[in-house]
N, C-alpha and C. Protein backbone atom coordinates (compact mmCIF):
# COMPACT_ATOMS: atom_id res chain seq x y z
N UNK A 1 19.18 23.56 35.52
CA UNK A 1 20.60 23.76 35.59
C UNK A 1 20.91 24.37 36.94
N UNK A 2 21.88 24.48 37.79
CA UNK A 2 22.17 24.56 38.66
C UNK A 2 23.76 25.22 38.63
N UNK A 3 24.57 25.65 39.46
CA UNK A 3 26.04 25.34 40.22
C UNK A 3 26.76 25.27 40.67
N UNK A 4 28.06 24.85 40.77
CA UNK A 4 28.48 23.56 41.83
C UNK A 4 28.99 25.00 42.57
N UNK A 5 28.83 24.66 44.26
CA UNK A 5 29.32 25.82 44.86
C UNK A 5 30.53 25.79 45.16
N UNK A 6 31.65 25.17 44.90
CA UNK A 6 32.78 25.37 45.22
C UNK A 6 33.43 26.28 44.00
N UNK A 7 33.23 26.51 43.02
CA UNK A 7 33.56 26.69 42.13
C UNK A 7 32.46 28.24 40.86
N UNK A 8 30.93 27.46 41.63
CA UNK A 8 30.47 28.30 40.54
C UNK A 8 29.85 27.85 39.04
N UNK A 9 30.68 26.52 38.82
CA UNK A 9 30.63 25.96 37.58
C UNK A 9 29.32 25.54 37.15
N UNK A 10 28.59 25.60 35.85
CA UNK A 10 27.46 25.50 35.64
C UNK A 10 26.59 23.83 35.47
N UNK A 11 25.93 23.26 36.27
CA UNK A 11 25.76 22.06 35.97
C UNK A 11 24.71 21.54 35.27
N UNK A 12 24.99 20.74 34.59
CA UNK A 12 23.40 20.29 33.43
C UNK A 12 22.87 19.46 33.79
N UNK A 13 22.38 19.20 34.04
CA UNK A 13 21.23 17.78 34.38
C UNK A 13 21.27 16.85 33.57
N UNK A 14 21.44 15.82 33.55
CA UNK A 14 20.93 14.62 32.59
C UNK A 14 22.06 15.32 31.07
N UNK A 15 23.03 15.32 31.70
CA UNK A 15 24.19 15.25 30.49
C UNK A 15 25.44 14.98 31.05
N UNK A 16 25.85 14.01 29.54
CA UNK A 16 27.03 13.32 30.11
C UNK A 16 27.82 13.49 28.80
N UNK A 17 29.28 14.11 28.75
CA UNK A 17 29.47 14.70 27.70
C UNK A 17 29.34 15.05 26.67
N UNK A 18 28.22 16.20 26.88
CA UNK A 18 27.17 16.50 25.19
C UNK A 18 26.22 15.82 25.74
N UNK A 19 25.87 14.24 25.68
CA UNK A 19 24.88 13.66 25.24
C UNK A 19 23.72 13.76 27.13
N UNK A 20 22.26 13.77 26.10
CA UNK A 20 21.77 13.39 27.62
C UNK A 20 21.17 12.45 27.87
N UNK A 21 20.94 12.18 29.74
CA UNK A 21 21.32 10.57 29.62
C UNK A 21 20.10 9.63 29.12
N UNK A 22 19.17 10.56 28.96
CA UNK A 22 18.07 9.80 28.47
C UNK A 22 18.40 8.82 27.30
N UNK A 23 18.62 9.68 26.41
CA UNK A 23 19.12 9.78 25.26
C UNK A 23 20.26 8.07 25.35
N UNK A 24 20.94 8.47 26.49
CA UNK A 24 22.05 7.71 26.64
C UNK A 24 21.39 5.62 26.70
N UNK A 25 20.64 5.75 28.08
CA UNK A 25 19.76 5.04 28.33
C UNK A 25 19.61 4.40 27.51
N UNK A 26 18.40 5.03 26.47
CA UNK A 26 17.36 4.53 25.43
C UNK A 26 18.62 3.72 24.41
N UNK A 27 19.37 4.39 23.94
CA UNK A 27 20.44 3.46 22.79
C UNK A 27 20.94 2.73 23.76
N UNK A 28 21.62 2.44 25.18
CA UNK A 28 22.07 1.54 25.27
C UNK A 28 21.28 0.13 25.90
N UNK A 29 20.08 0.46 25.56
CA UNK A 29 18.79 -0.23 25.96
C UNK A 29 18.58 -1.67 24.50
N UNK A 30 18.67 -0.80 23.86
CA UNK A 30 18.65 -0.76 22.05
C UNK A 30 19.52 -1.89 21.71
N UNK A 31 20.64 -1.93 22.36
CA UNK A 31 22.07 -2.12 22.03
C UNK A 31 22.18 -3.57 22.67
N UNK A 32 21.64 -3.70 23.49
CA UNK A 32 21.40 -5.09 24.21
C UNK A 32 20.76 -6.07 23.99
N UNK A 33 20.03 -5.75 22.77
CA UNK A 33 19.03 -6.80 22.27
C UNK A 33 19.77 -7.04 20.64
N UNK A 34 21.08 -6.25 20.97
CA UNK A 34 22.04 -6.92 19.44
C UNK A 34 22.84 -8.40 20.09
N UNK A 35 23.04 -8.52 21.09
CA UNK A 35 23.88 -9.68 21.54
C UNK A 35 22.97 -10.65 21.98
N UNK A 36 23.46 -11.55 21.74
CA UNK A 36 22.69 -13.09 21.66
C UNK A 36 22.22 -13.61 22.80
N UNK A 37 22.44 -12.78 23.86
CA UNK A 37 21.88 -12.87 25.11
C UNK A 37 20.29 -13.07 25.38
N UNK A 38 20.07 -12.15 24.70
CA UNK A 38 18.70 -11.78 24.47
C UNK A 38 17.58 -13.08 23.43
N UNK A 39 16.92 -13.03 23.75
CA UNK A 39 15.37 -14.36 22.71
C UNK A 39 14.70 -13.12 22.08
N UNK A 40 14.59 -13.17 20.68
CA UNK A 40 13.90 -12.11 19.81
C UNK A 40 12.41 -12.26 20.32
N UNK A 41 12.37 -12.97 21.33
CA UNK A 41 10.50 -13.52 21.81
C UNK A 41 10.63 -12.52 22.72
N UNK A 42 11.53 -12.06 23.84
CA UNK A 42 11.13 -11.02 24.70
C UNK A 42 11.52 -9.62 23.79
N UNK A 43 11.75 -9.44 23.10
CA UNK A 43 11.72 -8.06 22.16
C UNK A 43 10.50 -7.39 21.84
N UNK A 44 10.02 -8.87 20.96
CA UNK A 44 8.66 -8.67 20.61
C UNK A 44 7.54 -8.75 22.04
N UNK A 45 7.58 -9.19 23.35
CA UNK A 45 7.04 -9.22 24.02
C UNK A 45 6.45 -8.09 24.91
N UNK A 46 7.97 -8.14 25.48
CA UNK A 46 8.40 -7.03 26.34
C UNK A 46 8.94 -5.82 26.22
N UNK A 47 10.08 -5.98 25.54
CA UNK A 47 11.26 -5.03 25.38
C UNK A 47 10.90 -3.91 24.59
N UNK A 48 10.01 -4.10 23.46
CA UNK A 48 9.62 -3.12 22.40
C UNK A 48 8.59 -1.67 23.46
N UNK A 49 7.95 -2.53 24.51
CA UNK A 49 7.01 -1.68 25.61
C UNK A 49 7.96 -0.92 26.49
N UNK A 50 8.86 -1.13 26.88
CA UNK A 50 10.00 -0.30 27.63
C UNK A 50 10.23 0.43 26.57
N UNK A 51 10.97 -0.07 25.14
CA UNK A 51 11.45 1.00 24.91
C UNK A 51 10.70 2.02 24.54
N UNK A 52 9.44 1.97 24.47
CA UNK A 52 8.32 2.79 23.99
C UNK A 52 7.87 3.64 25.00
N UNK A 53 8.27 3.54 26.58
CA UNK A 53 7.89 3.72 27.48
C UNK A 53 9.28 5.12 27.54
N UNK A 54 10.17 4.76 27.60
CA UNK A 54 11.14 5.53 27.39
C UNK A 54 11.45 6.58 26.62
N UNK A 55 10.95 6.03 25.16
CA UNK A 55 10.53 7.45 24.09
C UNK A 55 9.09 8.22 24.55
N UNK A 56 8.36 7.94 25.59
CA UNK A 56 7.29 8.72 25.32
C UNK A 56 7.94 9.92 26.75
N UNK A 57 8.73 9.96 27.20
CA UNK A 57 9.82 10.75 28.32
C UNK A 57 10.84 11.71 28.03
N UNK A 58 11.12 11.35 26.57
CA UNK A 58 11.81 12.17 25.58
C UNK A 58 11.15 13.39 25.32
N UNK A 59 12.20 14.36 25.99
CA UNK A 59 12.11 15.81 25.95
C UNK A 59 12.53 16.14 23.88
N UNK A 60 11.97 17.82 23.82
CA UNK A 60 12.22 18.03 22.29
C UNK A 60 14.18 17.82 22.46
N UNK A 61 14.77 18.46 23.27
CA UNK A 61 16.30 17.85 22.66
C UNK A 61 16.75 16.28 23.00
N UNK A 62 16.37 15.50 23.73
CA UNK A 62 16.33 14.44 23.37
C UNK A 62 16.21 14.20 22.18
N UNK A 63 14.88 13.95 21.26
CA UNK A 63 14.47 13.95 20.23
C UNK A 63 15.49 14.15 19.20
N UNK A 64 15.96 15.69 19.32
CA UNK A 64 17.33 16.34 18.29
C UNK A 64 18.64 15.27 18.61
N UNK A 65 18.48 15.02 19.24
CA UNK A 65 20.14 14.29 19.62
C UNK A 65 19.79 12.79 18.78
N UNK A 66 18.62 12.40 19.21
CA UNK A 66 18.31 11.10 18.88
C UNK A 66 18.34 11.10 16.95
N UNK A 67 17.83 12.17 16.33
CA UNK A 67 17.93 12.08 15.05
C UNK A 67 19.10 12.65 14.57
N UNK A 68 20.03 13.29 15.24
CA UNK A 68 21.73 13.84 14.87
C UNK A 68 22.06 12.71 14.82
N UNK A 69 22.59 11.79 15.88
CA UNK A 69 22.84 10.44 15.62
C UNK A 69 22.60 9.22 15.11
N UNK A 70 21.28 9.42 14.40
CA UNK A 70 20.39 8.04 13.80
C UNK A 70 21.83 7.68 12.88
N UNK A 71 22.83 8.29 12.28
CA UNK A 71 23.33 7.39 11.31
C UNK A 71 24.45 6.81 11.93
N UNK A 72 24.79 7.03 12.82
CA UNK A 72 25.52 6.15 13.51
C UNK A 72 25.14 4.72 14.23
N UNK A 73 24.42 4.10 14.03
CA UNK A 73 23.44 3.65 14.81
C UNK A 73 23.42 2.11 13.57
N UNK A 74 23.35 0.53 14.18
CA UNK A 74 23.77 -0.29 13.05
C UNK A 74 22.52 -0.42 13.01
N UNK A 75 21.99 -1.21 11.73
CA UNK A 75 20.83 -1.40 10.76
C UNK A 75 19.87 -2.33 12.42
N UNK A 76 20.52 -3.06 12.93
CA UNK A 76 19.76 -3.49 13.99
C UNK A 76 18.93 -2.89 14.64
N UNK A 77 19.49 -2.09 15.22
CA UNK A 77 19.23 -0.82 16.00
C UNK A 77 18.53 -0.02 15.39
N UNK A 78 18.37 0.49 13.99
CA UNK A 78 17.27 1.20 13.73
C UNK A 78 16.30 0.62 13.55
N UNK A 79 16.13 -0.81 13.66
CA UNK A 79 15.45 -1.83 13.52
C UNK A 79 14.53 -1.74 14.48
N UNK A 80 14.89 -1.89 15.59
CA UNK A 80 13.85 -1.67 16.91
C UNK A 80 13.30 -0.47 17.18
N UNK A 81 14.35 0.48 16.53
CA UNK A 81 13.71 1.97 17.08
C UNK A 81 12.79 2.16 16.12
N UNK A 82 12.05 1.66 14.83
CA UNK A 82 11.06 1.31 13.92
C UNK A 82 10.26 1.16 14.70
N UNK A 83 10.31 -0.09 15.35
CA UNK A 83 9.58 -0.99 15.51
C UNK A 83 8.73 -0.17 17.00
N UNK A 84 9.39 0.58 17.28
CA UNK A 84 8.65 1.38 18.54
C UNK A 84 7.81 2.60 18.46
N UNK A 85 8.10 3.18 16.75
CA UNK A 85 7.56 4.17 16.58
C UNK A 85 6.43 3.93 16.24
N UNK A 86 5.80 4.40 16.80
CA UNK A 86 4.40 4.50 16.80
C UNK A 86 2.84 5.49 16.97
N UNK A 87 3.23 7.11 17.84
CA UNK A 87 2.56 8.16 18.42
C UNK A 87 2.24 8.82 17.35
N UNK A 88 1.25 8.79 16.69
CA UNK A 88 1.26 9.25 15.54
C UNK A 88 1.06 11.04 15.48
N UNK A 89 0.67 11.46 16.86
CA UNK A 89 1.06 13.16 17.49
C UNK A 89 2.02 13.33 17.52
N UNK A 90 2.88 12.56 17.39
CA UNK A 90 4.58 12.97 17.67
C UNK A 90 5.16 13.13 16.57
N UNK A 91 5.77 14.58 16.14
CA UNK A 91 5.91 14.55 14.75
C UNK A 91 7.67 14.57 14.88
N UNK A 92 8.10 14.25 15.71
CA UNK A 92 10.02 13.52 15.93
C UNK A 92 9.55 12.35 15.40
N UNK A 93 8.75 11.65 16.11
CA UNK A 93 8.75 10.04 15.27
C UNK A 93 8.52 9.91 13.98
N UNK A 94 7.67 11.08 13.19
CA UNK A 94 7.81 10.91 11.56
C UNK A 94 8.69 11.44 11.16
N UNK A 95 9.67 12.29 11.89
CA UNK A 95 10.68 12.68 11.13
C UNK A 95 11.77 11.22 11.61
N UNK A 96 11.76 11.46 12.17
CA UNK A 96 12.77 9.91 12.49
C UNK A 96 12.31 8.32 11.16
N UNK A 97 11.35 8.59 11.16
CA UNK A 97 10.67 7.29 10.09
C UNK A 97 10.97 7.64 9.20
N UNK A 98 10.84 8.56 8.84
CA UNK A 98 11.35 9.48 7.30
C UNK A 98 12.71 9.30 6.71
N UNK A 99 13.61 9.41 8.23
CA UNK A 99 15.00 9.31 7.68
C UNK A 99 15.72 7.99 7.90
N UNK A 100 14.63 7.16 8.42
CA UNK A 100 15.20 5.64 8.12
C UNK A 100 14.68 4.76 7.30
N UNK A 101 13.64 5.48 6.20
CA UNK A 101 13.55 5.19 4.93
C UNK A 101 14.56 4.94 3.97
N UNK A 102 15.77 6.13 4.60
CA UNK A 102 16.83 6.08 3.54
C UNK A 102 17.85 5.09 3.66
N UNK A 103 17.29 3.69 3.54
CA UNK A 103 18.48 2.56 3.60
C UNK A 103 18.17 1.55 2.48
N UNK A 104 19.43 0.83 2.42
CA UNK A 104 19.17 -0.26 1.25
C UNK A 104 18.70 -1.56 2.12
N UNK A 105 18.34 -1.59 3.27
CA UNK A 105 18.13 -2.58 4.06
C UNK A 105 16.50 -2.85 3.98
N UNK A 106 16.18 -3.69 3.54
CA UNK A 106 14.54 -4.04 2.79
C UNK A 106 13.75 -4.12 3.88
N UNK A 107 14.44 -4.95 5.56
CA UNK A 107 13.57 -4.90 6.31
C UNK A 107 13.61 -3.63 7.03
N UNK A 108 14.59 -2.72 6.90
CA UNK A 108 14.40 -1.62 7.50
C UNK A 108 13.14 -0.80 7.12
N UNK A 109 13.46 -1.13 5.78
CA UNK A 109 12.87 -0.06 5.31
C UNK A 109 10.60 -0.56 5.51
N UNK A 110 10.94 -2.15 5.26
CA UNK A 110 9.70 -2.37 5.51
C UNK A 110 8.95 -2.00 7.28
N UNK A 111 9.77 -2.18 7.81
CA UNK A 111 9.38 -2.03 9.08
C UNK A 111 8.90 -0.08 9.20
N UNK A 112 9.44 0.65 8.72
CA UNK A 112 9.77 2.20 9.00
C UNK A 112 8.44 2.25 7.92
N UNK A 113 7.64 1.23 6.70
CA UNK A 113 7.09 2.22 6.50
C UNK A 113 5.57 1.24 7.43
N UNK A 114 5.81 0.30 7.57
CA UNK A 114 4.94 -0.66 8.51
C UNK A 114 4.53 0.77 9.71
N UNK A 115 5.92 1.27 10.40
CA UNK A 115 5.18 1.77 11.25
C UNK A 115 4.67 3.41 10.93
N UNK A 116 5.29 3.85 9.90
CA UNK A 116 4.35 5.24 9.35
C UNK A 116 3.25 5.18 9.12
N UNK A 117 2.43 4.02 8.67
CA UNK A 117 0.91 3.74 8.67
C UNK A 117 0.25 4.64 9.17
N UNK A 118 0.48 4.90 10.37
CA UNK A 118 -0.26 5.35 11.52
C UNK A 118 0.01 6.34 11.64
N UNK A 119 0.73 7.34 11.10
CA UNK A 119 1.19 8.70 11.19
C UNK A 119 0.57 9.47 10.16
N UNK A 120 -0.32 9.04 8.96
CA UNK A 120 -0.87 9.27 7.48
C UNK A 120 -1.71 9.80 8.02
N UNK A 121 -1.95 11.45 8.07
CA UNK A 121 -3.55 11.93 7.69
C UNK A 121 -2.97 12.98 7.05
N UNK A 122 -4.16 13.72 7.12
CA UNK A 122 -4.09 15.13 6.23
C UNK A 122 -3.04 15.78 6.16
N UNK A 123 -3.15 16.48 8.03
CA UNK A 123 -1.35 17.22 8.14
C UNK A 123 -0.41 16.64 7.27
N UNK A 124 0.22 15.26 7.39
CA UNK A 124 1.58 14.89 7.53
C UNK A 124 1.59 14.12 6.41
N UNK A 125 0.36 14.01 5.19
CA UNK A 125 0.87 13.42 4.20
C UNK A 125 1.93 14.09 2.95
N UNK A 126 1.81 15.79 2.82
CA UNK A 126 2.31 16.67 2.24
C UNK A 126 4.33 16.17 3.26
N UNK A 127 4.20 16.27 4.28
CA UNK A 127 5.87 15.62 4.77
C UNK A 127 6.16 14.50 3.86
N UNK A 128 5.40 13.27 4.47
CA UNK A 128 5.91 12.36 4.21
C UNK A 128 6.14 12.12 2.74
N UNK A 129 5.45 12.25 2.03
CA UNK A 129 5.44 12.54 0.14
C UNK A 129 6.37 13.53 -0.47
N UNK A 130 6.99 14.34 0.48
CA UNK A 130 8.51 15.28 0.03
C UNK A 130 9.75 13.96 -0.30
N UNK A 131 9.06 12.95 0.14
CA UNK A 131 10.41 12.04 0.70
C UNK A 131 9.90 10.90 -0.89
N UNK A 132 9.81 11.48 -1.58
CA UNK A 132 9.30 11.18 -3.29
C UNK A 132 9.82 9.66 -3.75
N UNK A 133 10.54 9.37 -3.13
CA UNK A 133 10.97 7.58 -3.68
C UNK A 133 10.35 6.50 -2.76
N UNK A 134 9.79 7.06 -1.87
CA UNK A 134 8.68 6.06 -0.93
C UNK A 134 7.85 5.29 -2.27
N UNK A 135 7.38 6.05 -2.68
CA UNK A 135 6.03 5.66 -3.41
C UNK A 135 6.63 4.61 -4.27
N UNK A 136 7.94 5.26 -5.36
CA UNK A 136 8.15 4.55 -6.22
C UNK A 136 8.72 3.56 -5.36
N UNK A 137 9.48 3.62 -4.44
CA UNK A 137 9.86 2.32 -3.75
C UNK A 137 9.35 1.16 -3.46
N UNK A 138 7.93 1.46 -3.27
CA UNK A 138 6.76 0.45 -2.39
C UNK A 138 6.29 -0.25 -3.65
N UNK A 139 6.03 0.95 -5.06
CA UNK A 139 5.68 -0.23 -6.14
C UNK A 139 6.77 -0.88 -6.70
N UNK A 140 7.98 -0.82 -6.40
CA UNK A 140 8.92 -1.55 -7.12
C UNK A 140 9.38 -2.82 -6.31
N UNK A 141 8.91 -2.63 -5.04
CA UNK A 141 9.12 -3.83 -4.12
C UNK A 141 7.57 -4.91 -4.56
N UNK A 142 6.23 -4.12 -4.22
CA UNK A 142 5.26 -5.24 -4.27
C UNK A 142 4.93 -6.47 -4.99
N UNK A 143 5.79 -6.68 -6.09
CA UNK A 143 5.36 -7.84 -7.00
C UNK A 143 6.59 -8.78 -6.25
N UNK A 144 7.34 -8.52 -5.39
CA UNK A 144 8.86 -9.36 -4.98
C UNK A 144 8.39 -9.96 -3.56
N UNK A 145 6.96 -9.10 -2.81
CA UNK A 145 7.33 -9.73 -1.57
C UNK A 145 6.42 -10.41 -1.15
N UNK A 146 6.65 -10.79 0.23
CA UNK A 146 5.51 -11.83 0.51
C UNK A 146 4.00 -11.48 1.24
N UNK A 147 3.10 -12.06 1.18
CA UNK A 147 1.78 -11.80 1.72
C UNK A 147 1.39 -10.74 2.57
N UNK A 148 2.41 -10.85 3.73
CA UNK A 148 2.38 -10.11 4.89
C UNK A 148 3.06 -8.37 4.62
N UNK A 149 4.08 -8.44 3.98
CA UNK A 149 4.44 -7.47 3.65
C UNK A 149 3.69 -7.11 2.89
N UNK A 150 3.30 -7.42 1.50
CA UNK A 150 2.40 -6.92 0.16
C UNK A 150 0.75 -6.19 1.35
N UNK A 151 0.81 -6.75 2.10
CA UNK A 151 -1.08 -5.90 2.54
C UNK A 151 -0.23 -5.19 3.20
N UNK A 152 1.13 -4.93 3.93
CA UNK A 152 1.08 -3.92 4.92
C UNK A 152 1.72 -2.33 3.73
N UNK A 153 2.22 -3.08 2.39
CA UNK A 153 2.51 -1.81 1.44
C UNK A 153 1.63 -1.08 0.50
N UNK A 154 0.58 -2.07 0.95
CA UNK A 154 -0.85 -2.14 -0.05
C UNK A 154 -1.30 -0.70 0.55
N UNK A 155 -1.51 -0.86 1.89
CA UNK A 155 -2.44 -0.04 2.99
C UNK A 155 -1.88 1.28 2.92
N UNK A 156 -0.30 1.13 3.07
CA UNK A 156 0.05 2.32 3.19
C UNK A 156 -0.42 3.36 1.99
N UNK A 157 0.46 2.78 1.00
CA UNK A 157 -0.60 3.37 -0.42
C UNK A 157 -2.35 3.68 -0.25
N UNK A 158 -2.50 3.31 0.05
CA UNK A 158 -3.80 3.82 -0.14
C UNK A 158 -4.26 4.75 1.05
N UNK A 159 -3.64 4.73 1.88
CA UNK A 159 -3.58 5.51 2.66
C UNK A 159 -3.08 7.06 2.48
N UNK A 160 -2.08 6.94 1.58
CA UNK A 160 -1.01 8.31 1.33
C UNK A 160 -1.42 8.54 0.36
N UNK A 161 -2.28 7.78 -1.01
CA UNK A 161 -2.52 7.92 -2.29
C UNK A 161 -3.87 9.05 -2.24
């Protein structure tokens, strides 16, 4: 922080009313791969590695801002930010996975627990199991879905079980 010498006034770095711009960046990064501009082939290619590149730069209030706002944010969009979580040391990203469990959106929810996989050990299974309708969730989905999904809900279970 710094300020401005004409004045005195206190200046923040990397904030742009309230929000900072990291923060800013990363969603409007997010936000660009909702318009049809975009081939879901460079998402999966490319785009998912930037944005991953970007969350690993994320300061702890970054982080806070990023999960104050998760519900503002359309089912798309939490869609990718799933799809990026991945550091399984990073315990913002299981809290972030945690709270985008809470949707009626099937691929959301498959994707968020696709990428908690990797966050399951000792520490963080007592977290993630506070969040008590995972479990029943995963068996009430497995007889409905398909191949790919059924081994990735299989694993998790047995993983958290």
């Amino acid at each position: 922080m710094g300020a401005r010498l004409s004045d005195g006034a206190a200046l923040h770095r990397g904030v742009v009313n309230g929000v900072q711009i990291e923060v800013i960046k990363f969603d409007e990064y997010l936000k660009e791969f909702e318009s049809e501009d975009f081939a879901m082939d460079y998402w999966y290619d490319e785009g998912f590695v930037i944005a991953q590149g970007m969350l690993e730069k994320f300061s702890e209030e970054n982080w806070n801002e990023l999960l104050k706002n998760l519900n503002n944010k359309t089912v798309e969009w939490k869609k990718r930010l799933a799809y990026c979580l991945h550091d399984e040391n990073s315990l913002w990203q299981l809290k972030i996975l945690i709270e985008l469990l809470d949707t009626e959106d099937e691929e959301l929810f498959e994707l968020s627990v696709d990428s908690m996989r990797t966050f399951i050990n000792v520490n963080t299974k007592s977290e993630i199991l506070q969040k008590s309708t995972i479990i029943t969730r995963i068996k009430e989905r497995l007889p409905s879905v398909g191949k790919p999904i059924k081994i990735i809900l299989e694993d998790f279970l047995t993983k958290i079980e």
